[in-house]
N, C-alpha and C. Protein backbone atom coordinates (compact mmCIF):
# COMPACT_ATOMS: atom_id res chain seq x y z
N UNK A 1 -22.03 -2.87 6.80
CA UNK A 1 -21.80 -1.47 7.06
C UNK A 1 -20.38 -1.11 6.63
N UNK A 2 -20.56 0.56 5.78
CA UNK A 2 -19.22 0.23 5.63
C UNK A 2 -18.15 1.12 6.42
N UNK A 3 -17.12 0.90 7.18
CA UNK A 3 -16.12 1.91 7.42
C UNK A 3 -15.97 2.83 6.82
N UNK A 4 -15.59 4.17 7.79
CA UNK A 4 -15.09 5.90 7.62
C UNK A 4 -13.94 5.75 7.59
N UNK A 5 -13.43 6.00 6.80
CA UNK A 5 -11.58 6.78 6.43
C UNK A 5 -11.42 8.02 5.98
N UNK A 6 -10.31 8.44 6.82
CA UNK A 6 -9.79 9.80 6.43
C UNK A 6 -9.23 9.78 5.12
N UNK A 7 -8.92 8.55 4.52
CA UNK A 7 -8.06 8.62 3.25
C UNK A 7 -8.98 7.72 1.84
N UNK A 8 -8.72 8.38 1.04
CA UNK A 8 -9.56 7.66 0.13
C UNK A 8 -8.45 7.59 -1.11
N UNK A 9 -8.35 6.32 -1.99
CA UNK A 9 -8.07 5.77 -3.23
C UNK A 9 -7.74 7.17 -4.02
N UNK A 10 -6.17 7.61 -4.23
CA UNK A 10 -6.03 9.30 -5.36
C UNK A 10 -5.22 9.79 -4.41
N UNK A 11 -5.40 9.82 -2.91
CA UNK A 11 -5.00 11.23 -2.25
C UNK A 11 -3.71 11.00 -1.54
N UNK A 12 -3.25 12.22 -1.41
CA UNK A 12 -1.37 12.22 -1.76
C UNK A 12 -1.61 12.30 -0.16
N UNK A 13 -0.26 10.85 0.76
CA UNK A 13 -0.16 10.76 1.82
C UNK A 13 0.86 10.86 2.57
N UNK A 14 1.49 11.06 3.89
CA UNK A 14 3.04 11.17 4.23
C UNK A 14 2.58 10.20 5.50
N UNK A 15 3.46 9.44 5.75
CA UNK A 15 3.80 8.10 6.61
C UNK A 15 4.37 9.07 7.82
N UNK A 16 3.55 9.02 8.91
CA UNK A 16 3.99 9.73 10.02
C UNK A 16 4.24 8.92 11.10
N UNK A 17 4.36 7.68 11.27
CA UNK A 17 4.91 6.63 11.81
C UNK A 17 5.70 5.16 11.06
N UNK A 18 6.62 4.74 12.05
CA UNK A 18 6.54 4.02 11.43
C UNK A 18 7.93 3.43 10.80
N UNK A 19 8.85 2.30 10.04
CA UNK A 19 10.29 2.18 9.69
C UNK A 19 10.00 3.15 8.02
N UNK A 20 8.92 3.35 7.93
CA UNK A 20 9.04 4.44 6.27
C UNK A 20 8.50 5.97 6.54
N UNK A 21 8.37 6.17 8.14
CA UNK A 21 8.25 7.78 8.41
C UNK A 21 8.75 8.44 7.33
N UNK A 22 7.76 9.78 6.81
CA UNK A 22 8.30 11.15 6.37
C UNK A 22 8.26 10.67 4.59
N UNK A 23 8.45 9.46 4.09
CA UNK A 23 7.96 8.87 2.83
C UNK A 23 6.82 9.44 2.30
N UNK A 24 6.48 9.88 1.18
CA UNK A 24 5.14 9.93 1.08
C UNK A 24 4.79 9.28 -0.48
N UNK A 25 3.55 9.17 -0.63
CA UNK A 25 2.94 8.82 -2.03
C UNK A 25 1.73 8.90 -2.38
N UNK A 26 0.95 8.62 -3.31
CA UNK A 26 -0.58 8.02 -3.56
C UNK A 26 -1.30 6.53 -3.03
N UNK A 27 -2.25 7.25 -2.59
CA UNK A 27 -2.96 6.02 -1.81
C UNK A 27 -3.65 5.18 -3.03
N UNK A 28 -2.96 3.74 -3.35
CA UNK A 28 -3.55 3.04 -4.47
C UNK A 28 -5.05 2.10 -3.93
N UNK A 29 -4.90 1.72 -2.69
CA UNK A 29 -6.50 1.36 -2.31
C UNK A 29 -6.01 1.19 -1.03
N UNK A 30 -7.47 1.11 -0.28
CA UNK A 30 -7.68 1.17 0.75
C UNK A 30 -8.78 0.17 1.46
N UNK A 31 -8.29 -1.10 2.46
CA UNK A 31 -9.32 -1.84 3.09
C UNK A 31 -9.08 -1.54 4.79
N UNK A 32 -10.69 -0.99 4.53
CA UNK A 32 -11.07 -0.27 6.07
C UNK A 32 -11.54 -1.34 6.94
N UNK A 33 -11.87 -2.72 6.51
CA UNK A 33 -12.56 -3.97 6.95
C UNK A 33 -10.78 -4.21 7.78
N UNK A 34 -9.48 -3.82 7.55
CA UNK A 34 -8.55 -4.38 8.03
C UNK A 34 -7.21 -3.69 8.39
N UNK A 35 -7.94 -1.90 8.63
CA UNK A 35 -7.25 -0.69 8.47
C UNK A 35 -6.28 -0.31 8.09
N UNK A 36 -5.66 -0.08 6.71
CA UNK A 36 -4.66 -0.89 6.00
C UNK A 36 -5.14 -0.10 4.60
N UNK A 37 -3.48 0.62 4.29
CA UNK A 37 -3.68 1.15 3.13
C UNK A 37 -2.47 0.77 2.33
N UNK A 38 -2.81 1.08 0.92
CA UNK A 38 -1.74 0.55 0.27
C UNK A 38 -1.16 1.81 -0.77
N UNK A 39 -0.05 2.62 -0.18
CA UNK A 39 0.73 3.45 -0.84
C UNK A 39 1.51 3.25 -2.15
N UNK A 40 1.82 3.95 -3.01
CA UNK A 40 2.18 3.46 -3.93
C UNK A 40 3.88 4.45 -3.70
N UNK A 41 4.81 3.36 -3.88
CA UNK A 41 5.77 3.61 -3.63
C UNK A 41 6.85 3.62 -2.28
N UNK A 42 5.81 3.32 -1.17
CA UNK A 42 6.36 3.91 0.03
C UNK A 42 6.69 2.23 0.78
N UNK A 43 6.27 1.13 0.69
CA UNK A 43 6.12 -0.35 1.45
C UNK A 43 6.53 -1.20 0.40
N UNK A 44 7.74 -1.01 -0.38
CA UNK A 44 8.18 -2.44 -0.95
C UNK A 44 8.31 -3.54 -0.74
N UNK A 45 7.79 -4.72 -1.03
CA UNK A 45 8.09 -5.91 -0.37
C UNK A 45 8.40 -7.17 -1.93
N UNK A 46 9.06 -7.78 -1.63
CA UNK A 46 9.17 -9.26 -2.65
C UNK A 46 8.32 -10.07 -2.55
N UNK A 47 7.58 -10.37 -3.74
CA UNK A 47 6.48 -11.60 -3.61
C UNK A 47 6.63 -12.62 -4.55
N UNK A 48 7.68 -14.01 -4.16
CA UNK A 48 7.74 -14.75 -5.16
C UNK A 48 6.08 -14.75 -6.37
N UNK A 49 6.40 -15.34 -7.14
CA UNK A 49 5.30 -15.16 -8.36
C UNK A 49 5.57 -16.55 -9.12
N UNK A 50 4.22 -17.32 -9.31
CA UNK A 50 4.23 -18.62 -9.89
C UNK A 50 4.86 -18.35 -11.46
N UNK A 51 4.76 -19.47 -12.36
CA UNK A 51 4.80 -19.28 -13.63
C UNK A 51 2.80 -19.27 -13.72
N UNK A 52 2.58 -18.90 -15.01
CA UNK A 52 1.24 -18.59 -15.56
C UNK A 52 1.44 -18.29 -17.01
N UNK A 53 0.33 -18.56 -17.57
CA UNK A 53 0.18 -18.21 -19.43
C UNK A 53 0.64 -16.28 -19.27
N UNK A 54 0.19 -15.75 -18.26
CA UNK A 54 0.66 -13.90 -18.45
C UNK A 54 2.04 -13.67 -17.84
N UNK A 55 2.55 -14.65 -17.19
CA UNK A 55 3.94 -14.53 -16.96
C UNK A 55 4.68 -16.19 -16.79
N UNK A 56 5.11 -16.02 -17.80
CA UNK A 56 5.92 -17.45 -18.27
C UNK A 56 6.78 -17.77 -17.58
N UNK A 57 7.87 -16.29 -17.02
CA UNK A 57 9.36 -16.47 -16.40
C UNK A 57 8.88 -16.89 -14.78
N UNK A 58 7.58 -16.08 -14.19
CA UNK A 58 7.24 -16.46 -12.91
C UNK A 58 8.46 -15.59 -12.04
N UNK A 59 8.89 -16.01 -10.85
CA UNK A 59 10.13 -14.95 -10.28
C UNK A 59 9.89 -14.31 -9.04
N UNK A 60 10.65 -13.71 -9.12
CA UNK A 60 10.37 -12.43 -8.22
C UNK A 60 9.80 -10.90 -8.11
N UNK A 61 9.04 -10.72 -8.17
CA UNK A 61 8.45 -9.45 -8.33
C UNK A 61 8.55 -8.58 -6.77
N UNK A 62 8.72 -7.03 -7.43
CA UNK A 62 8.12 -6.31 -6.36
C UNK A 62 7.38 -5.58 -6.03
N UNK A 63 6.46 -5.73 -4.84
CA UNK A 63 4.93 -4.92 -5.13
C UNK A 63 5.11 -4.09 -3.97
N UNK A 64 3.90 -3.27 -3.57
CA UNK A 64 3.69 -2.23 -2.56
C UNK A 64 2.89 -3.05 -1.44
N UNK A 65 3.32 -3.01 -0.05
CA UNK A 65 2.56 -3.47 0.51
C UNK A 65 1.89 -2.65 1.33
N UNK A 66 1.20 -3.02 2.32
CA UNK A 66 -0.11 -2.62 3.00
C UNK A 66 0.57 -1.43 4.41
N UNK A 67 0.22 -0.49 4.52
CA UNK A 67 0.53 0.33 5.50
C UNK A 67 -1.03 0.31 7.11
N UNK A 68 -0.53 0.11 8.14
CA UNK A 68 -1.81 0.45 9.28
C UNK A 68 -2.45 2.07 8.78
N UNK A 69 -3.71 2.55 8.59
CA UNK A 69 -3.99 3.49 8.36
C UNK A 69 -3.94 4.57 9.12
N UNK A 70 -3.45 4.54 10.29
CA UNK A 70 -3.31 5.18 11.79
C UNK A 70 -1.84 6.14 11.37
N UNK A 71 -1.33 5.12 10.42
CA UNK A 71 0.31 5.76 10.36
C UNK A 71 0.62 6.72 9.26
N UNK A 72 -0.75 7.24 8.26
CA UNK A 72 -0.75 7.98 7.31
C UNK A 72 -1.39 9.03 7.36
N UNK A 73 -1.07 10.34 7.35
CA UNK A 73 -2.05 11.54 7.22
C UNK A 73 -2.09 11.99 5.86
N UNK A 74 -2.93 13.04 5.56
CA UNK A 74 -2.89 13.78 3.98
C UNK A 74 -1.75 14.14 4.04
N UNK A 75 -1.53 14.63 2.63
CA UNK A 75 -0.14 15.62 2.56
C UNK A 75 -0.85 16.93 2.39
């Protein structure tokens, strides 16, 4: 069965709780199995990164991480 969300994958959101309150961005996906969205721009985090044939140097990268979905309304 699958989970109801107010927010779906496109739609422009503002962080109304939270250490990134009042931030806002595009919701890049969304898992309702773990209520948890992933903003684009708003949850930076560092994720070391192996070496691989698509990235040789490996490193440090920085990606968007996962927001509670409780803490995002539309904009």
């Amino acid at each position: 069965m699958k989970a109801k969300t107010h927010v779906k994958p496109g739609d422009e959101v503002v962080v109304i709780s939270g250490n990134h309150k009042g931030k806002q961005g595009t919701v890049t996906s969304v898992n309702a199995a773990k209520s948890q969205v992933i903003v684009e721009g708003v949850r930076k985090i560092k994720k070391a990164m192996r070496k691989t044939e698509l990235n040789p140097d490996g490193g440090i990268e920085e990606i968007d991480g996962p927001i509670h979905i409780s803490n995002v309304k539309k904009a």
